[in-house]
N, C-alpha and C. Protein backbone atom coordinates (compact mmCIF):
# COMPACT_ATOMS: atom_id res chain seq x y z
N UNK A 1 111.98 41.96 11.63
CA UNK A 1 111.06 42.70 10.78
C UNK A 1 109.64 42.12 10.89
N UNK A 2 109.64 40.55 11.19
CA UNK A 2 108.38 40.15 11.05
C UNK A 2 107.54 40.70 12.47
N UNK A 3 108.24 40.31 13.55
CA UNK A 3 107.97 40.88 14.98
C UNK A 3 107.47 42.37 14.94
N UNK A 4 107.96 43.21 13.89
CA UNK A 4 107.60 44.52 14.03
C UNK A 4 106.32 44.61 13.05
N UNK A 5 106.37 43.93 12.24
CA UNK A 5 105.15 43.70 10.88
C UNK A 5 103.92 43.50 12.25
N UNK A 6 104.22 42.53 13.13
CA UNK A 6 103.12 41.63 13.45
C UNK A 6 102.73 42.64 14.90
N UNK A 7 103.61 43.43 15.50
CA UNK A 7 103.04 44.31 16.41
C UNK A 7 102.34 45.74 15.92
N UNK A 8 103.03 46.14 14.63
CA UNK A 8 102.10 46.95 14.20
C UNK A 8 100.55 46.76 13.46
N UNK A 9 100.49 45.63 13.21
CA UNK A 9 99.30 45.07 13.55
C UNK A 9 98.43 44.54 14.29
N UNK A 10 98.97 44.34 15.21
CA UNK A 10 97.85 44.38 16.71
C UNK A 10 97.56 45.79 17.04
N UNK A 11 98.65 46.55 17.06
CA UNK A 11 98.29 48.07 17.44
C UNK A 11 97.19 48.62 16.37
N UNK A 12 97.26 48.56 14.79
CA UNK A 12 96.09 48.95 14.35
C UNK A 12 94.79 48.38 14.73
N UNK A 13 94.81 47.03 15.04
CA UNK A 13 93.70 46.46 15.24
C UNK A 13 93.03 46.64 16.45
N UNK A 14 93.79 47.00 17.42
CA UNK A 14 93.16 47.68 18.70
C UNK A 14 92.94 49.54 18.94
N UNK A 15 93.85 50.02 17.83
CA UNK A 15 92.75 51.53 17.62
C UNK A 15 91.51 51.07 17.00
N UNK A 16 91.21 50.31 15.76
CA UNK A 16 90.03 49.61 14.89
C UNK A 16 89.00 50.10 16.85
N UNK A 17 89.27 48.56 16.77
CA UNK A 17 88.48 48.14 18.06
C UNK A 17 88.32 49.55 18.98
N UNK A 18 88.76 50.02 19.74
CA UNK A 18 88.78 51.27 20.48
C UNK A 18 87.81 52.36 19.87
N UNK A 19 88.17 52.35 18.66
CA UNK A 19 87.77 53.66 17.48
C UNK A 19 86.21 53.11 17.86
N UNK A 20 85.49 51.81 17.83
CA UNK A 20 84.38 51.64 17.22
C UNK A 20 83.85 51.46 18.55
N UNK A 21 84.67 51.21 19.16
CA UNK A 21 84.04 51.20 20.48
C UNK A 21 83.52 52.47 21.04
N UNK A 22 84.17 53.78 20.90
CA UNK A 22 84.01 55.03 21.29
C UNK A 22 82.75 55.62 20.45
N UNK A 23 83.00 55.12 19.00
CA UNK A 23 81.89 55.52 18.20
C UNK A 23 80.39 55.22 18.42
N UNK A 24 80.22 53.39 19.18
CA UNK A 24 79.35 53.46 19.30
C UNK A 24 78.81 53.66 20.55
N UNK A 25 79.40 54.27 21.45
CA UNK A 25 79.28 54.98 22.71
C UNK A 25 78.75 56.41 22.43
N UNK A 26 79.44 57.23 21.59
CA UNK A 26 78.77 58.47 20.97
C UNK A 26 77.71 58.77 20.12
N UNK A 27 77.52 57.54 19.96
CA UNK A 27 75.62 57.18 18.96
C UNK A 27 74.64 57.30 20.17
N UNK A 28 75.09 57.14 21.37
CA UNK A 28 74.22 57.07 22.35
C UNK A 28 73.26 58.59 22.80
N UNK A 29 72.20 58.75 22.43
CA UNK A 29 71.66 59.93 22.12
C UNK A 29 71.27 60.31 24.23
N UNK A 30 71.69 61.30 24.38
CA UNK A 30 71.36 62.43 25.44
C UNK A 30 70.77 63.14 25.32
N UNK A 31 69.25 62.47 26.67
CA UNK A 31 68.06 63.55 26.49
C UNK A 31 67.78 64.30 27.72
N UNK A 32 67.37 64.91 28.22
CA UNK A 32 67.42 66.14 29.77
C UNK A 32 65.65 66.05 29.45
N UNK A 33 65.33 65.35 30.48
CA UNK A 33 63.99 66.01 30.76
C UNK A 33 63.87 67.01 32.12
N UNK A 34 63.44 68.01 31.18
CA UNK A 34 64.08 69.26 32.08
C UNK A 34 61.99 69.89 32.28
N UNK A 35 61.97 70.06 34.01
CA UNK A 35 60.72 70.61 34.18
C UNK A 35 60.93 70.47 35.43
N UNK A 36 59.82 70.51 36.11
CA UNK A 36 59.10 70.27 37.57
C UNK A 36 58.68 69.10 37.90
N UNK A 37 57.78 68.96 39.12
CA UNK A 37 57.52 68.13 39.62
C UNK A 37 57.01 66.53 39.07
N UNK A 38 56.23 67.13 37.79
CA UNK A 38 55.73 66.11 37.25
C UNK A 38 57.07 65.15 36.07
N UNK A 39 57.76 66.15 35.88
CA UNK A 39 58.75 65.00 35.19
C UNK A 39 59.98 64.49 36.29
N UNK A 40 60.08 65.26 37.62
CA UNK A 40 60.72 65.21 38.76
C UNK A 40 60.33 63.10 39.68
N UNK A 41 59.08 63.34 39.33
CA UNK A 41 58.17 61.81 39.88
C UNK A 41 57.89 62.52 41.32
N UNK A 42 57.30 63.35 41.34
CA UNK A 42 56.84 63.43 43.24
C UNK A 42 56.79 62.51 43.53
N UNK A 43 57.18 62.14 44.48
CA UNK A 43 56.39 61.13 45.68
C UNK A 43 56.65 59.34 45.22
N UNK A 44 57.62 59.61 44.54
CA UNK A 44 57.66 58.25 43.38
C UNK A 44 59.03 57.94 43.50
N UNK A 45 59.34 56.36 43.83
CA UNK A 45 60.87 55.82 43.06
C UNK A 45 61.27 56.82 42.45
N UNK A 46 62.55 56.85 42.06
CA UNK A 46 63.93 57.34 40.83
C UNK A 46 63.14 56.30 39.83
N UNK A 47 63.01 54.72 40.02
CA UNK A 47 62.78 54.07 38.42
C UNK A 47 61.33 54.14 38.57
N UNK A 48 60.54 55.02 39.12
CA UNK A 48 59.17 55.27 38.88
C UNK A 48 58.52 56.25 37.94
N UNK A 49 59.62 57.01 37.83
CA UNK A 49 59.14 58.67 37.29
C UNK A 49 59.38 58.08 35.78
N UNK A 50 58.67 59.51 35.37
CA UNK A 50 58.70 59.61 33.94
C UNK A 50 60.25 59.32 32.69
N UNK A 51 61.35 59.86 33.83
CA UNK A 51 62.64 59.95 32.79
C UNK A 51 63.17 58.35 32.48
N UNK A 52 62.73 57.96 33.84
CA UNK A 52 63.40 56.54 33.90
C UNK A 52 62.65 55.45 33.27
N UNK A 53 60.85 55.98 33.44
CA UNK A 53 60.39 54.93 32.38
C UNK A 53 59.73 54.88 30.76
N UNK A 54 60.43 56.13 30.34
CA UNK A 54 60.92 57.08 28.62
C UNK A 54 61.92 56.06 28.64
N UNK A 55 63.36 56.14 29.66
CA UNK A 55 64.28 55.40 29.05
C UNK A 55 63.95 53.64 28.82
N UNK A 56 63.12 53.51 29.86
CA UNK A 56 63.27 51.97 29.75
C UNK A 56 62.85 51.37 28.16
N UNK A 57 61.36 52.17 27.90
CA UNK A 57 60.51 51.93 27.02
C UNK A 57 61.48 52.31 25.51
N UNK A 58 62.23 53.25 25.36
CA UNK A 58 62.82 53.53 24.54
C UNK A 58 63.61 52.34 24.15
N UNK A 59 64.33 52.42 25.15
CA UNK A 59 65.54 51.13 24.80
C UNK A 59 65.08 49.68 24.45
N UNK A 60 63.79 49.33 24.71
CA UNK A 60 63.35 47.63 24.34
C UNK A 60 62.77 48.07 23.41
N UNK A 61 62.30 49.72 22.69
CA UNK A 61 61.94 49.65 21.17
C UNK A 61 63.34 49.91 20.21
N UNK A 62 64.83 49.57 20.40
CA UNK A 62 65.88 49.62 19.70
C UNK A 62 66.26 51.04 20.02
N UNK A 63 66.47 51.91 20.65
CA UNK A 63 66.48 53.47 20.74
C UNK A 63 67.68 53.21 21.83
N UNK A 64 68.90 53.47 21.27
CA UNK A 64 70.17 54.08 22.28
C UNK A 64 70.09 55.33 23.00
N UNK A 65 69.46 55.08 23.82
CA UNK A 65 69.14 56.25 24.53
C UNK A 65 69.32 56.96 26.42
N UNK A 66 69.40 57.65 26.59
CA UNK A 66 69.86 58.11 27.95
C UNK A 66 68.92 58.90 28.41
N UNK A 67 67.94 59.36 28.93
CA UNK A 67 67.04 60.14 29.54
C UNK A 67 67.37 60.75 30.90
N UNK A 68 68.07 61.71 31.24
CA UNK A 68 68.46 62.28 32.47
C UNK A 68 67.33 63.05 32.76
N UNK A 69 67.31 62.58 34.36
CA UNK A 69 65.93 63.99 35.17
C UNK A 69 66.86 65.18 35.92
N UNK A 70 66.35 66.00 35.06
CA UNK A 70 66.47 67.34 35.69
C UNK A 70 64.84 68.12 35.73
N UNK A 71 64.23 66.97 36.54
CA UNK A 71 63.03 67.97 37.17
C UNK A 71 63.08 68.46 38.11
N UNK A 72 63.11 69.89 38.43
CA UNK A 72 62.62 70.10 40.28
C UNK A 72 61.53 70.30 40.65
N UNK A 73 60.72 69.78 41.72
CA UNK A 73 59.51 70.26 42.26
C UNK A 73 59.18 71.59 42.37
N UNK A 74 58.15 72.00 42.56
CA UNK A 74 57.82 73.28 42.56
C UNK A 74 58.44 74.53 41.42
N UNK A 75 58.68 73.73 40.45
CA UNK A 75 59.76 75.15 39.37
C UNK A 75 59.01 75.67 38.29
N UNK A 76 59.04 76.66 38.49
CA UNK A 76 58.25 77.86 38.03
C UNK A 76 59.12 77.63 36.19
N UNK A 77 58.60 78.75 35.15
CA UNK A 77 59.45 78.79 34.34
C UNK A 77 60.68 80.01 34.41
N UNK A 78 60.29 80.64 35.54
CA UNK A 78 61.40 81.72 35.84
C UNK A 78 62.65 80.93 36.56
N UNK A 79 62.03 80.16 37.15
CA UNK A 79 62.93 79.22 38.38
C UNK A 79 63.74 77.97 36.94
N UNK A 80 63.52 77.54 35.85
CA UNK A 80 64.02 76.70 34.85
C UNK A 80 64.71 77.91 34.08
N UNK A 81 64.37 78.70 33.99
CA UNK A 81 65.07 79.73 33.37
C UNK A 81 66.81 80.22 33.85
N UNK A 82 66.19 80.31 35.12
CA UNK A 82 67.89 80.61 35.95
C UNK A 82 68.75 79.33 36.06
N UNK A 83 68.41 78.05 36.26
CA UNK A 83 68.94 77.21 36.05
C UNK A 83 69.02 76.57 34.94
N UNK A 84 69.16 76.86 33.91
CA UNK A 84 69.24 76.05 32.65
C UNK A 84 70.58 75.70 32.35
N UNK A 85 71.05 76.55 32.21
CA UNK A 85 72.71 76.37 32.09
C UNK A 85 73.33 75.19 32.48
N UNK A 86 73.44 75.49 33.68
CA UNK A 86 73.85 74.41 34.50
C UNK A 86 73.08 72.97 34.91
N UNK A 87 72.01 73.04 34.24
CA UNK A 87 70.93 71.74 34.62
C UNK A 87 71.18 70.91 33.43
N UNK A 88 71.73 71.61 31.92
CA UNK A 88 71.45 71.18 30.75
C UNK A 88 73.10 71.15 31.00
N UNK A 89 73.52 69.86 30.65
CA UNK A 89 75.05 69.69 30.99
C UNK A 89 75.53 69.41 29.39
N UNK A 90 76.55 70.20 28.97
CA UNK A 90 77.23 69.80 27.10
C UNK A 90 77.29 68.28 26.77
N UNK A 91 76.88 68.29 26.06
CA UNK A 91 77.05 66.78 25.46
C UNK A 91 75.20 66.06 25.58
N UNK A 92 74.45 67.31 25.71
CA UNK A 92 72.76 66.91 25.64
C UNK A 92 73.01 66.86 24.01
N UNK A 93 72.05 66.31 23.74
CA UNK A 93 71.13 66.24 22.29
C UNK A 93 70.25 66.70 22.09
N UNK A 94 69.15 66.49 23.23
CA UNK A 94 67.64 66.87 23.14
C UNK A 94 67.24 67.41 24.54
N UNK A 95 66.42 68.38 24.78
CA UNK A 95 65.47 68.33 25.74
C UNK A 95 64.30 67.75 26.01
N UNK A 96 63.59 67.55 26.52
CA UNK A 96 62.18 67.48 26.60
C UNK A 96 61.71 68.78 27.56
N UNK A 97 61.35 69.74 27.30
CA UNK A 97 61.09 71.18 28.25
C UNK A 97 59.93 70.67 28.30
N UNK A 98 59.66 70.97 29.77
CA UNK A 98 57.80 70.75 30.51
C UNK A 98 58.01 71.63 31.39
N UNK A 99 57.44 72.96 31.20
CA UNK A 99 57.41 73.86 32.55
C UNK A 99 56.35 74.83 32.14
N UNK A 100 55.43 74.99 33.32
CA UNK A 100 54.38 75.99 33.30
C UNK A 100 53.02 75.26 34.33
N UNK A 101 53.44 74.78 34.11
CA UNK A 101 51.92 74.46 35.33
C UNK A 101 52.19 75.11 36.88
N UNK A 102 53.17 75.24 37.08
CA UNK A 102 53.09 76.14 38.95
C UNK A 102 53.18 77.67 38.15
N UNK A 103 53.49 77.74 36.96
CA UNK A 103 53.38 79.18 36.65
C UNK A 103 51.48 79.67 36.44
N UNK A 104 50.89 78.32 36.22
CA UNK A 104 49.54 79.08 36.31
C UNK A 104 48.53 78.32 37.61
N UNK A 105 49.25 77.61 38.62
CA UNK A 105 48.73 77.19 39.76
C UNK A 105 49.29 78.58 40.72
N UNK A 106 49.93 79.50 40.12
CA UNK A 106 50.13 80.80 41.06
C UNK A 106 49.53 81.98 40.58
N UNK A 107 49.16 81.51 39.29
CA UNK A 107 48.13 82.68 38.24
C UNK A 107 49.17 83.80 38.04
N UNK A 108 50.79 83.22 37.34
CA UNK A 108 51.46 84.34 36.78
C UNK A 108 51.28 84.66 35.48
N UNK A 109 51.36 85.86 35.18
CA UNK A 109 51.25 86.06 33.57
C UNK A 109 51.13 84.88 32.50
N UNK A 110 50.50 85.28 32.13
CA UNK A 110 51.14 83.93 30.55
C UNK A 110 51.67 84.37 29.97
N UNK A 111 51.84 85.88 29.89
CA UNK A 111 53.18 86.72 28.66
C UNK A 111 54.40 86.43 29.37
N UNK A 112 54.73 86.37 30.73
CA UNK A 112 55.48 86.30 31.56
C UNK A 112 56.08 84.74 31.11
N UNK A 113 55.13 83.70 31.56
CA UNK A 113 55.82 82.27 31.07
C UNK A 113 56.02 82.24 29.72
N UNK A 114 55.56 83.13 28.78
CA UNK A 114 55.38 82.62 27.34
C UNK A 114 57.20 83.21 27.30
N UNK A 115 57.44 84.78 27.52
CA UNK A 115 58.82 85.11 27.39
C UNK A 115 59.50 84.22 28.01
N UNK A 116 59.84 83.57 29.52
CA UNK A 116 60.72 82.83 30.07
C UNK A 116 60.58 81.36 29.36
N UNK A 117 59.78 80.90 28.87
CA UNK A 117 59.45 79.50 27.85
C UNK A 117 60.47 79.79 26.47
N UNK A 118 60.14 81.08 26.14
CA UNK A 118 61.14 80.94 24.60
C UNK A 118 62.43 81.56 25.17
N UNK A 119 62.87 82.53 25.83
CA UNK A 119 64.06 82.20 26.77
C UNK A 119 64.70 81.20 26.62
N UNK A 120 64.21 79.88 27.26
CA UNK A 120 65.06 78.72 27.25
C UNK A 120 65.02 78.25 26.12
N UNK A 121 64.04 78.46 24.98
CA UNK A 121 64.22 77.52 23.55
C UNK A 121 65.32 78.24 22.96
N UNK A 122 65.12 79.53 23.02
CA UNK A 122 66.60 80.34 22.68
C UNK A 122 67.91 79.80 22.95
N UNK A 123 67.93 79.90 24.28
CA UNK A 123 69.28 79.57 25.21
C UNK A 123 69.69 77.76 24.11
N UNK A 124 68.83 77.14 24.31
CA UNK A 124 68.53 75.59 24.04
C UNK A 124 69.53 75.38 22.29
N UNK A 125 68.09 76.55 21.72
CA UNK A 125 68.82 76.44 20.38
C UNK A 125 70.21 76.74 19.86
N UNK A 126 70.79 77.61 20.72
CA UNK A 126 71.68 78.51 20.63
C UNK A 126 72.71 77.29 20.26
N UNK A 127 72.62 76.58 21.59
CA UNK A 127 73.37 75.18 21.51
C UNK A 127 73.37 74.12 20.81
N UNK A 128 72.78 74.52 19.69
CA UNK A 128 72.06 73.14 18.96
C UNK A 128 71.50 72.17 19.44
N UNK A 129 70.46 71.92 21.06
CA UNK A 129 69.74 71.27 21.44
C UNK A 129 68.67 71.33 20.48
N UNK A 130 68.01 69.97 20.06
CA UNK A 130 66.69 69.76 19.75
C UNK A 130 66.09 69.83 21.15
N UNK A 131 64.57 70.13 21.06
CA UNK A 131 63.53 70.51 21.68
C UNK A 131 62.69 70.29 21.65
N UNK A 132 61.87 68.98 22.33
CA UNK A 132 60.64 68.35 22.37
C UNK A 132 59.87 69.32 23.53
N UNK A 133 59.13 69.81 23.41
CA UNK A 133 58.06 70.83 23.64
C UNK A 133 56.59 69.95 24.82
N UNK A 134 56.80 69.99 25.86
CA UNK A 134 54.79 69.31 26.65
C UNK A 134 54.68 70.15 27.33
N UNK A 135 53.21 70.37 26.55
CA UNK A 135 52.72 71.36 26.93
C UNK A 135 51.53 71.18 28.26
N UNK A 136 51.02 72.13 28.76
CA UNK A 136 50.63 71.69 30.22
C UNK A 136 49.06 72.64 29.95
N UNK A 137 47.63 72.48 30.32
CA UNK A 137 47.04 73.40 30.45
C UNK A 137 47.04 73.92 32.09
N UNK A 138 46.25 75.31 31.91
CA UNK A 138 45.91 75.97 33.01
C UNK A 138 44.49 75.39 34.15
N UNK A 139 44.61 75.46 34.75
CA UNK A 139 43.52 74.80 35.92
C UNK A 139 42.14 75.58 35.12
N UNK A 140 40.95 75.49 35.28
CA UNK A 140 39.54 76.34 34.84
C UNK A 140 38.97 77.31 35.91
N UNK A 141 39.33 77.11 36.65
CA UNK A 141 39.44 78.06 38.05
C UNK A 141 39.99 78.83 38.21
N UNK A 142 40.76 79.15 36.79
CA UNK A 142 41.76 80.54 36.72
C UNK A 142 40.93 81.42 36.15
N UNK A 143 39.71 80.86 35.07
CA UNK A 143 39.03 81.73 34.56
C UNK A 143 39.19 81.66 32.93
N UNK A 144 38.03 81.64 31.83
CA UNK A 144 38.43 81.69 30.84
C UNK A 144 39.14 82.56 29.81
N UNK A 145 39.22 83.85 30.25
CA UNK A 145 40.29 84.48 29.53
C UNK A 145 41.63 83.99 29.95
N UNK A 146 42.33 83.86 31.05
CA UNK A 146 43.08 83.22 31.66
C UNK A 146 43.92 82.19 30.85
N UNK A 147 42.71 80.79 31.02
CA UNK A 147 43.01 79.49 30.82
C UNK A 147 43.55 80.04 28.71
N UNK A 148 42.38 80.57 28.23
CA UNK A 148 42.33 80.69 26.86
C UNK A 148 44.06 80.96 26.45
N UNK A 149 44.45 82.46 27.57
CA UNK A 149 46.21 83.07 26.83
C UNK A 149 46.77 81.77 27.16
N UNK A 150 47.14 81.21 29.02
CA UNK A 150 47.77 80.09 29.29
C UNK A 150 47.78 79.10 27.69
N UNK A 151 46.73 78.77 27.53
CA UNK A 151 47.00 77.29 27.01
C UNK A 151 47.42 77.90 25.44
N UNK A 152 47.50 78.81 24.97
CA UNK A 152 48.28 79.03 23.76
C UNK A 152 49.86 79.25 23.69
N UNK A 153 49.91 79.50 24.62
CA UNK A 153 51.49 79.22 24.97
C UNK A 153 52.12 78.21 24.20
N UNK A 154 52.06 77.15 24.40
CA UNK A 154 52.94 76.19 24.45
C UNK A 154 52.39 75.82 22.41
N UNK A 155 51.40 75.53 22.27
CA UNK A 155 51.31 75.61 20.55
C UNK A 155 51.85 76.85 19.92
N UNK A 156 52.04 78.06 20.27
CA UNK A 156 51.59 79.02 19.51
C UNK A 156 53.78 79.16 19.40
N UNK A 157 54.23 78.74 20.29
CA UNK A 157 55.88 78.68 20.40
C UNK A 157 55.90 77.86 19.51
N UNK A 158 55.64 76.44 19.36
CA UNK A 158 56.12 75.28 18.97
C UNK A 158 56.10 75.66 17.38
N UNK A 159 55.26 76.50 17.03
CA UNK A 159 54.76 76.64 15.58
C UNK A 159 55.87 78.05 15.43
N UNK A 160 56.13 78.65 16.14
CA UNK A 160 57.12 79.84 15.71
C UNK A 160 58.31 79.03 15.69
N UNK A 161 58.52 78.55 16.74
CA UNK A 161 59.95 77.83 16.58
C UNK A 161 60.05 76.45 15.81
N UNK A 162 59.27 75.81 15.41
CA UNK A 162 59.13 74.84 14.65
C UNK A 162 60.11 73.46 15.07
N UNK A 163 59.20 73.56 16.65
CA UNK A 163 59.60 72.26 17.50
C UNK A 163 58.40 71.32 17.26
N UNK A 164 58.87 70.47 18.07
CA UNK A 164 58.10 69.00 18.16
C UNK A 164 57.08 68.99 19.03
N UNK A 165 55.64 69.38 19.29
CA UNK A 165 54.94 69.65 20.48
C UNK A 165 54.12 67.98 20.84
N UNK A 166 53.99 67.99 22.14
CA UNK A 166 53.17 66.91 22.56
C UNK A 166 52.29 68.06 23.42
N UNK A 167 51.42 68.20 22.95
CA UNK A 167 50.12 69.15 23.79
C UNK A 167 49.75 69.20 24.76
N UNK A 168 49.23 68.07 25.22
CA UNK A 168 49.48 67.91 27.28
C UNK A 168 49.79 66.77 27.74
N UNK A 169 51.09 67.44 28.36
CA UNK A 169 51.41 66.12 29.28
C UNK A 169 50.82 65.18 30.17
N UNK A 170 50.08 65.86 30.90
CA UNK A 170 49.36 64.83 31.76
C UNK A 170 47.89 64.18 30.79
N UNK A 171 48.16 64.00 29.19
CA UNK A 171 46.86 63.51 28.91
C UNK A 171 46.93 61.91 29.56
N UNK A 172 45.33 61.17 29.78
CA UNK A 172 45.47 60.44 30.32
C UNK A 172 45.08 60.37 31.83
N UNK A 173 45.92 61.28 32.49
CA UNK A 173 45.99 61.28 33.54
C UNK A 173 44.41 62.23 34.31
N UNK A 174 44.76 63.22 33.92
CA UNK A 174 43.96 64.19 34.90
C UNK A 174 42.41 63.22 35.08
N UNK A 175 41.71 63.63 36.01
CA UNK A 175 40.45 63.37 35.98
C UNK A 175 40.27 61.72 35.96
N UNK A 176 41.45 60.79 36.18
CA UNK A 176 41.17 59.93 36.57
C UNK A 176 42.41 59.76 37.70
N UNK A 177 41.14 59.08 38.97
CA UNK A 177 41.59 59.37 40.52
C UNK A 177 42.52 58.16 40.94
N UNK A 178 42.09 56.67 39.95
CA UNK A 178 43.18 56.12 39.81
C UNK A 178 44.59 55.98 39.62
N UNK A 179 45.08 57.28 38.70
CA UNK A 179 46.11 57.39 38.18
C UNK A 179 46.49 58.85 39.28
N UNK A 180 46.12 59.35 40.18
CA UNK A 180 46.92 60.61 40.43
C UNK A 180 46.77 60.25 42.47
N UNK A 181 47.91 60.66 42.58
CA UNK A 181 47.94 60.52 44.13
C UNK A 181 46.82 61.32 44.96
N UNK A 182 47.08 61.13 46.36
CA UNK A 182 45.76 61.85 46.73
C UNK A 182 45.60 62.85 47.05
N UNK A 183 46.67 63.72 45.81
CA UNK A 183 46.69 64.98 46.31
C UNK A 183 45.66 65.52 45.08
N UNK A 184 45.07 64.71 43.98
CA UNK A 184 44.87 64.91 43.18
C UNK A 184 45.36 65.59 41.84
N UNK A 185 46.59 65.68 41.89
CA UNK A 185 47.45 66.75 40.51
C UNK A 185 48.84 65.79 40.23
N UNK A 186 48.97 65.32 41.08
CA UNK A 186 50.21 64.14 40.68
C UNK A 186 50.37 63.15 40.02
N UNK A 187 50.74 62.61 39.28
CA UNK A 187 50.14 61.13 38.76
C UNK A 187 51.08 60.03 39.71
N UNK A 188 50.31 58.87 40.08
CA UNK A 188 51.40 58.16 40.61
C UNK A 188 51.74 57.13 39.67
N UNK A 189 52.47 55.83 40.01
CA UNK A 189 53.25 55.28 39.23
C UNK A 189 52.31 54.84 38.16
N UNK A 190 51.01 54.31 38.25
CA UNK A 190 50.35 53.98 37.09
C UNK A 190 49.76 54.79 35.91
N UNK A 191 49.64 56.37 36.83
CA UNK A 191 49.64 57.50 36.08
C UNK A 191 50.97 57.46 35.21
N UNK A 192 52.03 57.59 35.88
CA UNK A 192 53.07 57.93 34.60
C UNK A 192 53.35 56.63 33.55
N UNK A 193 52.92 55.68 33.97
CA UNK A 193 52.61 54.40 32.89
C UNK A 193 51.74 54.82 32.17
N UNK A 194 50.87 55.71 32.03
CA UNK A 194 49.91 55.76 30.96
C UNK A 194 50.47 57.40 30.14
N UNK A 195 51.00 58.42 31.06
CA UNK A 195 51.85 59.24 30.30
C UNK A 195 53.13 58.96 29.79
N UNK A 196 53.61 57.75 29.85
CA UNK A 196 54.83 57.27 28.81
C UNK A 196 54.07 56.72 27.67
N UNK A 197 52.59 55.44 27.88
CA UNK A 197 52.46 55.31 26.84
C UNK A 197 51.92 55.79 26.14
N UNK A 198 51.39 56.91 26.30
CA UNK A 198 50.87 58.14 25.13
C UNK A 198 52.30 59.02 24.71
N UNK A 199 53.07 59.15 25.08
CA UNK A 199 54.01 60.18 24.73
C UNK A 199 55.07 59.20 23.78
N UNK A 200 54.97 58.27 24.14
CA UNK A 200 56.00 56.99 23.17
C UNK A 200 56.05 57.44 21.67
N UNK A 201 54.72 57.51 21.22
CA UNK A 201 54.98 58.01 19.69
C UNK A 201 56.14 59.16 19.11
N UNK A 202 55.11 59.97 19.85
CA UNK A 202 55.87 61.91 19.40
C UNK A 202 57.62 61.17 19.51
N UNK A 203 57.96 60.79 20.97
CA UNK A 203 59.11 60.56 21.17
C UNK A 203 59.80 59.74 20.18
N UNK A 204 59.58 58.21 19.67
CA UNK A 204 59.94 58.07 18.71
C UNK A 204 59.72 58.34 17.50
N UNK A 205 59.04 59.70 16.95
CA UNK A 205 58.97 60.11 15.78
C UNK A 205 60.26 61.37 16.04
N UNK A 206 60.50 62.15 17.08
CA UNK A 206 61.12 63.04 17.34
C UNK A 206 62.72 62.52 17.40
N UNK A 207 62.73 61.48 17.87
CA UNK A 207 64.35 60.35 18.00
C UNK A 207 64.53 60.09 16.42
N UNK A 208 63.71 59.46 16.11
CA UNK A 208 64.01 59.03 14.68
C UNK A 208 64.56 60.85 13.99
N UNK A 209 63.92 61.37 13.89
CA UNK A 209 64.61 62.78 12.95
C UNK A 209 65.80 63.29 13.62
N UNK A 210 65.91 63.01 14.62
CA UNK A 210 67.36 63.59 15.62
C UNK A 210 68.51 62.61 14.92
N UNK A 211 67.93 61.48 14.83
CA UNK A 211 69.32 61.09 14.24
C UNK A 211 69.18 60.76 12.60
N UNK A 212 68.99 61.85 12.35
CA UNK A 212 69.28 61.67 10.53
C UNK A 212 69.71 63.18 10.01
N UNK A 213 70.57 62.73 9.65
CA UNK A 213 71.32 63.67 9.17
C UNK A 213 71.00 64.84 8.82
């Protein structure tokens, strides 16, 4: 009897253990930075780009966190649109959506990206993904009526849908030749060091409300 007393107590004590082990494996928050090229890292390391150095920075500020890249180069928001499904794998938490800048480096509609943009917040929400929102402006060479619809896009959603917006991603970056390769529109690795540390905040103000109840 005692032999059986004393094995059914190792067995509880190793579901205990197991149980908490799994639990705190499932605290581990899953984020999809889902866009193009610029959250993709052109031309950059895997631990150069943006997803990988969100995660690093996250995790040495206490943040259990996972940052997967699902950027592709060149992706339109029609082109994130058809792939969402399958890019955004079950068991996400959050997005970070960044798409629209090749939609106005080709001068497509902005009603056009604005519908395929809430498209995916739809699709997103549907799933109970939270949705961190960077927003991108239009080049000035498109023209100011142009640039004016483009760049309301991305605020004028965030406030209907009552997401988390970071306004432009590449702040920081543009217009300094230091930070962008020589293609001029890319940021290279010191560029996306200065777009993690501007985006650090939003992100941990947006983490912190994701995990509270």
């Amino acid at each position: 009897m005692r032999f059986k007393g004393l094995r059914l107590y190792f067995i509880a004590m190793i579901t205990v253990l197991f149980g908490g082990l799994t639990a705190l494996h499932a605290e581990t928050l899953r984020i999809v930075g889902f866009g193009d090229s610029l959250m993709a890292g052109y031309q950059l390391e895997k631990q150069e780009g943006f997803p990988a150095r969100l995660q690093s920075e996250l995790i040495a500020r206490g943040f259990d966190v996972e940052v997967i890249d699902a950027g592709v180069s060149g992706d339109t928001t029609s082109g994130g649109l058809a792939r969402l499904d399958w890019s955004v794998p079950e068991g996400t938490d959050a997005v970070i959506l960044e798409l629209g800048a090749n939609d106005a480096l080709r001068g497509i509609s902005p009603e056009k990206t604005r519908e395929n943009l809430e498209a995916m917040i739809m699709k997103l929400k549907s799933r109970g993904i939270k949705i961190l929102l960077a927003g991108i402006y239009a080049p000035p060479n498109m023209g100011p009526a142009y640039e004016a619809d483009f760049n309301a896009i991305h605020p004028e959603l965030a406030e209907k849908h009552e997401l988390t917006l970071y306004p432009f991603f590449l702040d920081g970056v543009t217009m300094f030749p230091d930070r962008l390769l020589d293609d001029g529109m890319h940021p290279n690795a010191r560029g996306i060091e200065e777009m993690v540390t501007r985006f650090l905040p939003v992100a941990e103000e947006f983490l912190a409300d994701l995990k509270t109840p």
